[in-house]
N, C-alpha and C. Protein backbone atom coordinates (compact mmCIF):
# COMPACT_ATOMS: atom_id res chain seq x y z
N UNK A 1 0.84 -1.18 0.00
CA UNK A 1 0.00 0.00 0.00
C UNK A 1 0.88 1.24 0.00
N UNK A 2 0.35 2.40 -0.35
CA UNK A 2 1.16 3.90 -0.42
C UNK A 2 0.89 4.13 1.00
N UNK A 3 1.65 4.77 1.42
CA UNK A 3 1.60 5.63 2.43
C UNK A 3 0.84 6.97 2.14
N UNK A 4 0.31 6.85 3.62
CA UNK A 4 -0.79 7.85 3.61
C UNK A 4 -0.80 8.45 4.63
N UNK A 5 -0.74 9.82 4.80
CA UNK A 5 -0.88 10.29 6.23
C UNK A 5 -2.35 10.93 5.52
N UNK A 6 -2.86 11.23 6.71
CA UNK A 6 -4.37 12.33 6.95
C UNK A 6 -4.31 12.93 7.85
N UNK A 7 -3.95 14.60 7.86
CA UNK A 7 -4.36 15.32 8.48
C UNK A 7 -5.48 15.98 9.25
N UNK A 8 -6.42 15.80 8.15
CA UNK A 8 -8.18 17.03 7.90
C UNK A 8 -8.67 15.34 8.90
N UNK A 9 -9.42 15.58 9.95
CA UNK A 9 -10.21 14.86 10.79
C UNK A 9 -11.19 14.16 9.50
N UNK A 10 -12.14 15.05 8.62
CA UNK A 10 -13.28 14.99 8.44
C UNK A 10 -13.34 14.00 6.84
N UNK A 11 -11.46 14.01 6.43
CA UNK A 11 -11.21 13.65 5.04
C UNK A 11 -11.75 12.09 4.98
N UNK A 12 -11.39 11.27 5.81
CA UNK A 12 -12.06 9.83 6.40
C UNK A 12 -12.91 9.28 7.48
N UNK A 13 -13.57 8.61 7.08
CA UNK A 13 -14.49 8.08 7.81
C UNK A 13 -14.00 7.78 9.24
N UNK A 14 -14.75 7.98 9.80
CA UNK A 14 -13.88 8.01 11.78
C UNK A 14 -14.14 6.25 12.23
N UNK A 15 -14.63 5.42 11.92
CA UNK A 15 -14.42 4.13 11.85
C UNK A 15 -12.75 4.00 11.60
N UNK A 16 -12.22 3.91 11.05
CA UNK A 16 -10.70 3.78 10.58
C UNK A 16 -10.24 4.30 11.80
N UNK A 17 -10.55 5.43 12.38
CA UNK A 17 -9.69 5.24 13.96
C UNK A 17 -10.16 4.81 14.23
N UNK A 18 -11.48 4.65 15.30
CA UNK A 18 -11.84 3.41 16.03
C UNK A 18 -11.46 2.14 16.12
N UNK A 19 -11.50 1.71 15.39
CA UNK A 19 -10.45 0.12 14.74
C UNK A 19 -9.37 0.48 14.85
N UNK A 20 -8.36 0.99 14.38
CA UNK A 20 -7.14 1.08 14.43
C UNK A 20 -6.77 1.34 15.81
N UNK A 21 -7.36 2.44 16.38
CA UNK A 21 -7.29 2.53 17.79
C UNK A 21 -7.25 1.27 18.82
N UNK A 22 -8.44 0.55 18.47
CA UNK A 22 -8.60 -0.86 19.27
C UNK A 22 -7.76 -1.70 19.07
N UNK A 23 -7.36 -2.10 17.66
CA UNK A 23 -6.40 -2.91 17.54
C UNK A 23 -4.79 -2.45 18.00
N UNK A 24 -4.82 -1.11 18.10
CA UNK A 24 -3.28 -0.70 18.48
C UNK A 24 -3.24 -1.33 20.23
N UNK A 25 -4.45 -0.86 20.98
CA UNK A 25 -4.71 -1.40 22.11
C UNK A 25 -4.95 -2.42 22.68
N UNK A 26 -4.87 -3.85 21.54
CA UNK A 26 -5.53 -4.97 22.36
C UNK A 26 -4.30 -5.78 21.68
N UNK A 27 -3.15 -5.10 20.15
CA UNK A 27 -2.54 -6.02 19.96
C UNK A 27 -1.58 -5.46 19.44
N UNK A 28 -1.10 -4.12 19.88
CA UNK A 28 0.09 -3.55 18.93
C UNK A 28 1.51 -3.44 19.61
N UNK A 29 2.21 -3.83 18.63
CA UNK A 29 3.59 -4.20 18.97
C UNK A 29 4.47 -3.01 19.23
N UNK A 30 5.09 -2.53 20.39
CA UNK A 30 5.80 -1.01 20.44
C UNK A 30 7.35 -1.48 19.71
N UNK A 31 7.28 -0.78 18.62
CA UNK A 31 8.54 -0.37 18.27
C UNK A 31 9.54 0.30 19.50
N UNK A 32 9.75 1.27 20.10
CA UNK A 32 10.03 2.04 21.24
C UNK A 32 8.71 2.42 22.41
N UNK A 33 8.53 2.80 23.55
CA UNK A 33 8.18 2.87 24.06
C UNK A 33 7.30 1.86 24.70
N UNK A 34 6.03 2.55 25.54
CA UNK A 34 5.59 1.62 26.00
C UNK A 34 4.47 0.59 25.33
N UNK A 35 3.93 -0.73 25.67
CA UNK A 35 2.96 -0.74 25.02
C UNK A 35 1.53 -0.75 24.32
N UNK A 36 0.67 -0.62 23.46
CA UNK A 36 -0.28 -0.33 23.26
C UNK A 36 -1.07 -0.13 24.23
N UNK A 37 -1.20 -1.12 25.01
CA UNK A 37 -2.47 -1.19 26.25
C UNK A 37 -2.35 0.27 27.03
N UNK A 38 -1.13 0.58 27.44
CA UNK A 38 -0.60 1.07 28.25
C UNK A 38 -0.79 2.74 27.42
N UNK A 39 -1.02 2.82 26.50
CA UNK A 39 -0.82 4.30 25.66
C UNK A 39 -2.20 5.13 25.09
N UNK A 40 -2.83 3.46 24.72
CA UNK A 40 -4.39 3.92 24.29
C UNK A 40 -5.29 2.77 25.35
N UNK A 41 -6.31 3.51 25.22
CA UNK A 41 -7.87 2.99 25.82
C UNK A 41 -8.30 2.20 25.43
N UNK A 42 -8.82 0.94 25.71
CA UNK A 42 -9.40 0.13 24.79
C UNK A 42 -10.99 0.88 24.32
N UNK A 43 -11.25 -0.31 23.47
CA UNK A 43 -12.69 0.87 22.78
C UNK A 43 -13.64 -0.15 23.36
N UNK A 44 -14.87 0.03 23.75
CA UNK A 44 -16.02 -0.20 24.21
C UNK A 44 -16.64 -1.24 23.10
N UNK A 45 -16.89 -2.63 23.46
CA UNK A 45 -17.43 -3.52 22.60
C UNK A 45 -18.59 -2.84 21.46
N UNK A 46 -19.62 -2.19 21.92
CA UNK A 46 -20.68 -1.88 20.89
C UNK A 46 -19.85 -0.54 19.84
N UNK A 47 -18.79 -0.14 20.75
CA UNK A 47 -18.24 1.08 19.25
C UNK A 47 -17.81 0.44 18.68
N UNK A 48 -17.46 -0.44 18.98
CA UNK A 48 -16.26 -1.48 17.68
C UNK A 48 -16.97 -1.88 16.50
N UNK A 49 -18.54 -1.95 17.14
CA UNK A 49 -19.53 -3.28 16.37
C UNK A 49 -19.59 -1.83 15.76
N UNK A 50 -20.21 -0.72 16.23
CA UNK A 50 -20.47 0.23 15.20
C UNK A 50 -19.94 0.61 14.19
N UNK A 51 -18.47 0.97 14.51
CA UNK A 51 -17.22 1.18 13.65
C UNK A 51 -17.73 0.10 12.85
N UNK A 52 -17.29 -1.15 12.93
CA UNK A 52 -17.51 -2.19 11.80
C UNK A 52 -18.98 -2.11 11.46
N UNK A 53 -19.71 -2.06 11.56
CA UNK A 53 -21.11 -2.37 10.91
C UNK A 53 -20.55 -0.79 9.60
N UNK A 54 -20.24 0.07 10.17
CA UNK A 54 -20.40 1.43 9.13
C UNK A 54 -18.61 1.01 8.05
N UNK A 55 -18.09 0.54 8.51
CA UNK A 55 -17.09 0.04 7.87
C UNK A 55 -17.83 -1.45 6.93
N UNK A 56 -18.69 -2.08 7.04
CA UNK A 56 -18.86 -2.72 6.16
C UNK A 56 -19.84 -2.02 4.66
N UNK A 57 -20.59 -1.26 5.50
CA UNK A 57 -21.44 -0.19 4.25
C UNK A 57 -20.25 0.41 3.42
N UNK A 58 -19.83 1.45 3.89
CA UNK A 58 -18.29 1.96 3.28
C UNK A 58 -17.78 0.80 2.16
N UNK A 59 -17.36 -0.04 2.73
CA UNK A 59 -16.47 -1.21 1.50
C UNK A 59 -18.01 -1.73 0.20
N UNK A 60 -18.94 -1.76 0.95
CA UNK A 60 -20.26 -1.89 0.09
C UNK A 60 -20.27 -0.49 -1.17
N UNK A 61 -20.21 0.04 -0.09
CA UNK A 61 -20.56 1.66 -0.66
C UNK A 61 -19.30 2.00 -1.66
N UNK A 62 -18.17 1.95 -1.62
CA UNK A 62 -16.72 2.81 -1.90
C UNK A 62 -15.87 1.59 -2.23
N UNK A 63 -16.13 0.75 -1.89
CA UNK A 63 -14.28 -0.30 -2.38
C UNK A 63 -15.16 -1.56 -3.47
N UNK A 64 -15.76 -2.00 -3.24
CA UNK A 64 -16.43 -3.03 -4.09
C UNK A 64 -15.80 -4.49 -3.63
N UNK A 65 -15.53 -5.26 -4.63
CA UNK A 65 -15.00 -6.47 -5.15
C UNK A 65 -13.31 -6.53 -4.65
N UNK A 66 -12.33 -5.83 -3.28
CA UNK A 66 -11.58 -5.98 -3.31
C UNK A 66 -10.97 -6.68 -2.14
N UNK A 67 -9.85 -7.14 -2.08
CA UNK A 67 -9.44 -8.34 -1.14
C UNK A 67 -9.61 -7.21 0.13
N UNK A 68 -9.77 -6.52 0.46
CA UNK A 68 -9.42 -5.55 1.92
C UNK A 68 -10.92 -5.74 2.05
N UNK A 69 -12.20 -5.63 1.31
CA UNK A 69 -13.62 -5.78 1.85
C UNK A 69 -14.02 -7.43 2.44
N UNK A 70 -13.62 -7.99 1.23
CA UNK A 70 -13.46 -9.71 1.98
C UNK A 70 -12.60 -10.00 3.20
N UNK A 71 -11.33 -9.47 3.50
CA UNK A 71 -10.43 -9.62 4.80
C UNK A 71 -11.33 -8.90 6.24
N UNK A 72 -11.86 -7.27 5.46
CA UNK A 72 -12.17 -6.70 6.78
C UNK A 72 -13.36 -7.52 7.36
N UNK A 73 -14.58 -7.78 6.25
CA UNK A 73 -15.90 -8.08 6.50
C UNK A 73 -15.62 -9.49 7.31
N UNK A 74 -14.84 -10.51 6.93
CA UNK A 74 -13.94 -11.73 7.67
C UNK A 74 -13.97 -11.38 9.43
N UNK A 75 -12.76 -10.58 9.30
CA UNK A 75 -12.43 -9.92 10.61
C UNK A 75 -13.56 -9.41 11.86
N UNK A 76 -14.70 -8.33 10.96
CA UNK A 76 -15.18 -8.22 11.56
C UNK A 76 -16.65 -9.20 12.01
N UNK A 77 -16.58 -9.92 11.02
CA UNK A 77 -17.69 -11.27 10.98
C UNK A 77 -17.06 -12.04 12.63
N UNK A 78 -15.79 -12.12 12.69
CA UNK A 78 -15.78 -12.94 13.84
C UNK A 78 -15.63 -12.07 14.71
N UNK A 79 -15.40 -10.49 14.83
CA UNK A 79 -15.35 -10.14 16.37
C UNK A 79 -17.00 -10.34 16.77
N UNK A 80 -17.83 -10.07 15.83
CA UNK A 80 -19.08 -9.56 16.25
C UNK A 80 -19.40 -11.30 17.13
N UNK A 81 -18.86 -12.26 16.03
CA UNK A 81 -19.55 -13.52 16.49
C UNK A 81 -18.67 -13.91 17.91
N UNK A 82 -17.59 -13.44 17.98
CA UNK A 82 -16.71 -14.47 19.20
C UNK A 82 -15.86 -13.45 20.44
N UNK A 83 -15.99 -11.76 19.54
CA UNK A 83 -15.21 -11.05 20.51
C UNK A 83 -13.94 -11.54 20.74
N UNK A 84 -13.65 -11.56 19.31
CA UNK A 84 -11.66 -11.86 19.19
C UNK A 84 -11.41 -10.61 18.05
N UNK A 85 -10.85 -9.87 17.97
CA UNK A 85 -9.62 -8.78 17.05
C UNK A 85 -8.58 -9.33 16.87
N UNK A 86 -8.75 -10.03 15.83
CA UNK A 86 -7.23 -10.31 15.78
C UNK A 86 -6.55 -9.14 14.07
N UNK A 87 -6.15 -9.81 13.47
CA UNK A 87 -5.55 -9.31 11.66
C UNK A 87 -6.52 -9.96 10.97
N UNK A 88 -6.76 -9.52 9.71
CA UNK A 88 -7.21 -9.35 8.84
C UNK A 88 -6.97 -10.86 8.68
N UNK A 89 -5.85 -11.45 8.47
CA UNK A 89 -5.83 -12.88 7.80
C UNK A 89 -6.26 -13.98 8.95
N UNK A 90 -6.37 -13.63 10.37
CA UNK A 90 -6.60 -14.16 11.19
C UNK A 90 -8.34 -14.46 10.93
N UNK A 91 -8.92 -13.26 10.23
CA UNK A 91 -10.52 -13.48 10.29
C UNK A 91 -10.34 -13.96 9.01
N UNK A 92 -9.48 -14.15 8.11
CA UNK A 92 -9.95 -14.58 7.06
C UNK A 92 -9.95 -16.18 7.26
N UNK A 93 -8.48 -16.76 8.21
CA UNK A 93 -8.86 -18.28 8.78
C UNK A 93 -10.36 -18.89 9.00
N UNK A 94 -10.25 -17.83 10.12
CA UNK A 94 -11.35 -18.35 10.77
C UNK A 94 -12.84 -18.34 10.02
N UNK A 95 -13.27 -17.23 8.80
CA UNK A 95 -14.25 -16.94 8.64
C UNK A 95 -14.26 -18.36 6.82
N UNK A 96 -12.81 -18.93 6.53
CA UNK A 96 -12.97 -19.89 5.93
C UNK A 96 -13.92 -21.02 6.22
N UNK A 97 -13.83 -21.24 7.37
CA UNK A 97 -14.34 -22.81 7.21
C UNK A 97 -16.25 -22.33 7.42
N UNK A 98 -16.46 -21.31 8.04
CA UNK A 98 -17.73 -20.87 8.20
C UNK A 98 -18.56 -20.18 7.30
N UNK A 99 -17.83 -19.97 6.17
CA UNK A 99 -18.63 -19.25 4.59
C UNK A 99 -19.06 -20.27 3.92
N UNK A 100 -20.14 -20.48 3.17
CA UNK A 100 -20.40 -21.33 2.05
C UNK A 100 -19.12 -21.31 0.81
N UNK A 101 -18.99 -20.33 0.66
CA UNK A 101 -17.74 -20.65 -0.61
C UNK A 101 -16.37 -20.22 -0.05
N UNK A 102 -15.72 -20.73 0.37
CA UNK A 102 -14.38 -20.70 0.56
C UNK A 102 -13.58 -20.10 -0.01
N UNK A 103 -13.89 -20.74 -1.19
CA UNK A 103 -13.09 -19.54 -2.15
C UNK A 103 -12.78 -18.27 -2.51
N UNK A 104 -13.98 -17.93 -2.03
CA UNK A 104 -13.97 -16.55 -1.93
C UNK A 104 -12.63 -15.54 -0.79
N UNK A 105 -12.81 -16.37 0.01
CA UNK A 105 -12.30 -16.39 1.36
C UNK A 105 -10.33 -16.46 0.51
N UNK A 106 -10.15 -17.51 0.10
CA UNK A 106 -9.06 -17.77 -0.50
C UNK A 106 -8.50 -16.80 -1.33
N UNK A 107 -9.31 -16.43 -2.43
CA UNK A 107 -8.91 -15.60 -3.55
C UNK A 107 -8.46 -14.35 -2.68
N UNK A 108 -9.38 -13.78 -1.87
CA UNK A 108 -8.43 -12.86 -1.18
C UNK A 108 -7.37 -12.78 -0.30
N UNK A 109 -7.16 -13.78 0.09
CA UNK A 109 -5.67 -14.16 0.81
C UNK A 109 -4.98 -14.49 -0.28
N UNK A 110 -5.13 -14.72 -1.39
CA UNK A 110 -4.25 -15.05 -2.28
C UNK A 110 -4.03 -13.82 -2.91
N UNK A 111 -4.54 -12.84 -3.01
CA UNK A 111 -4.87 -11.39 -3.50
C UNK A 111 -3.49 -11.08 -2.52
N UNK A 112 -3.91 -11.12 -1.22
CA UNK A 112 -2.99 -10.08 -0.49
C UNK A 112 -1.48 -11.04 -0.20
N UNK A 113 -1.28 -12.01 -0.52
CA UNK A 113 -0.42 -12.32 -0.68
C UNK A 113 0.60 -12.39 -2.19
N UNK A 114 0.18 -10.95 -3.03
CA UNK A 114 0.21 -11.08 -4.65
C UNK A 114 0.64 -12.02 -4.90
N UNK A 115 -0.66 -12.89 -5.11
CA UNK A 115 -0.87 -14.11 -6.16
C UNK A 115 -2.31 -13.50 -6.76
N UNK A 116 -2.52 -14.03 -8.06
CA UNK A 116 -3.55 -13.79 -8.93
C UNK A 116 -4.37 -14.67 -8.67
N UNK A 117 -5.82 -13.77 -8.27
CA UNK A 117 -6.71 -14.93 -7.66
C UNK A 117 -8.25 -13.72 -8.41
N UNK A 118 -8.88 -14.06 -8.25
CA UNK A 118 -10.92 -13.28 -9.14
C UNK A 118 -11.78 -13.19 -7.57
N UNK A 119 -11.85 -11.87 -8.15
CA UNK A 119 -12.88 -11.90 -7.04
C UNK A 119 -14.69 -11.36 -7.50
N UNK A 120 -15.50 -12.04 -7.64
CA UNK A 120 -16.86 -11.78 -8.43
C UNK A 120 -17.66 -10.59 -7.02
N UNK A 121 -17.79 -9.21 -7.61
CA UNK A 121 -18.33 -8.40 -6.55
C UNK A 121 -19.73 -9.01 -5.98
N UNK A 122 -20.61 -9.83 -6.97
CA UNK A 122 -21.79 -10.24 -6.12
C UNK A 122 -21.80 -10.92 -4.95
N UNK A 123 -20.51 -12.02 -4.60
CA UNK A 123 -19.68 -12.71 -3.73
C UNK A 123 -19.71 -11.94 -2.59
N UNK A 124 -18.49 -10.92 -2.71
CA UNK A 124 -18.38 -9.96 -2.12
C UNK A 124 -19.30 -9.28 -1.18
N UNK A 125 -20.28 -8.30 -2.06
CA UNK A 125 -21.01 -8.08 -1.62
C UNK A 125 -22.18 -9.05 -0.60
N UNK A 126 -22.46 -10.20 -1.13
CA UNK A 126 -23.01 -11.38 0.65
C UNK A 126 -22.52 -11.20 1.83
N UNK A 127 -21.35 -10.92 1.32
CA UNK A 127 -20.15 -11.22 2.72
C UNK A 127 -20.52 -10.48 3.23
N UNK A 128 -20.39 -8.88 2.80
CA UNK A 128 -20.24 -7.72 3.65
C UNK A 128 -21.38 -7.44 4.01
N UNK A 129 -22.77 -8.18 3.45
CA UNK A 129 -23.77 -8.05 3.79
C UNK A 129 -24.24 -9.03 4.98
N UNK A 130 -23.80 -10.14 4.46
CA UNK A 130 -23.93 -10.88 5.57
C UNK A 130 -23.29 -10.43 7.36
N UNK A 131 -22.21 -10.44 7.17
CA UNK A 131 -20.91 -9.74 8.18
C UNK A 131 -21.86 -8.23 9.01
N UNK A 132 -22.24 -7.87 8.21
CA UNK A 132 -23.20 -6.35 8.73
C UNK A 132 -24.17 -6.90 9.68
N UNK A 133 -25.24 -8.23 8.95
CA UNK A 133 -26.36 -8.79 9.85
C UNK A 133 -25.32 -8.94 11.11
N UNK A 134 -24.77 -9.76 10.83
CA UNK A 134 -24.08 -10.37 12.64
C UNK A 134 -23.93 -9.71 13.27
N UNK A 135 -23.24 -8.78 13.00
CA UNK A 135 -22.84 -7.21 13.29
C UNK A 135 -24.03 -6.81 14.25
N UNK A 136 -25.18 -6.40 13.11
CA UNK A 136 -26.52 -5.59 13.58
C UNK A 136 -27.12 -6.80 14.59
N UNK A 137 -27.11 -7.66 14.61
CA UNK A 137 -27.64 -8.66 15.52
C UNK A 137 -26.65 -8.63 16.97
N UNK A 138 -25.49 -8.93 16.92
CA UNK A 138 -24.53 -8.60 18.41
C UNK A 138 -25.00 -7.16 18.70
N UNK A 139 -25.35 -6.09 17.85
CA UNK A 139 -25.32 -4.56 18.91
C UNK A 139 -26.88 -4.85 19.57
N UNK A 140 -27.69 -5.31 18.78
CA UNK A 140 -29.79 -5.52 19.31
C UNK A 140 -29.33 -6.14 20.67
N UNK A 141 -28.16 -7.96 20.62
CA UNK A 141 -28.32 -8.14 21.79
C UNK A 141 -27.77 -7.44 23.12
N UNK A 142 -27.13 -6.52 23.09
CA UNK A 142 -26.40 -5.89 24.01
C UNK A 142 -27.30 -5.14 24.46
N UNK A 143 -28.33 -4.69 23.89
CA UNK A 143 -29.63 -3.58 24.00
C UNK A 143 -30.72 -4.16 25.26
């Protein structure tokens, strides 16, 4: 990926911190200083689900058919179901054996590992649709 800094608060969607935030806090490795836990807050189970539920519209909405919507929607398919954060390829493990097509699941680990793999957006789009229900179903039960 390019490097990207963002300055302007308002240029990205505030999901992208939230997540990033949580994951710096529940699993980030300090180069120098102290670590993650110790620097940031963890984030509150239902913001996370929020962050991700509006992070799966977004990749619906704005990214389509690409290995980062299949990895995230993965990822966040299992925090909602098990309340684990782990990486992107970690939900893509796990969210293998629990998808009807696997492959799908594959082609994008094979994506982000540049290997040439197809990804069909209608596919796609289940996932992130699907991944959203679970989503919207873990925040109802917390209610």
């Amino acid at each position: 990926m390019p490097r990207s800094v963002h300055l302007v608060p308002d240029a990205e969607p505030g999901f992208w911190y939230v997540l990033d935030r949580a994951i710096a806090h529940r699993a980030g490795i300090p180069i120098v200083g102290p670590p993650g836990r110790q620097v940031f807050a963890d984030i509150p189970r239902d913001a996370l689900l929020a962050a991700m539920k509006d992070s799966m519209r977004w990749h619906r909405d704005n990214e389509g058919a690409t290995l980062y919507s299949v990895l995230n929607a993965s990822r966040a398919w299992r925090f909602a179901a098990e309340d684990a954060l782990g990486s992107k390829l970690e939900g893509a493990e796990w969210a293998r054996s629990r998808w009807p097509n696997p492959e799908l699941i594959d082609s994008a680990v094979a994506l982000r590992q540049g290997k040439r793999a197809n990804l069909e957006a209608p596919e796609v789009d289940e996932l992130l649709e699907y991944a959203e229900g679970v989503i919207s179903n873990a925040l109802q039960q917390r209610r």
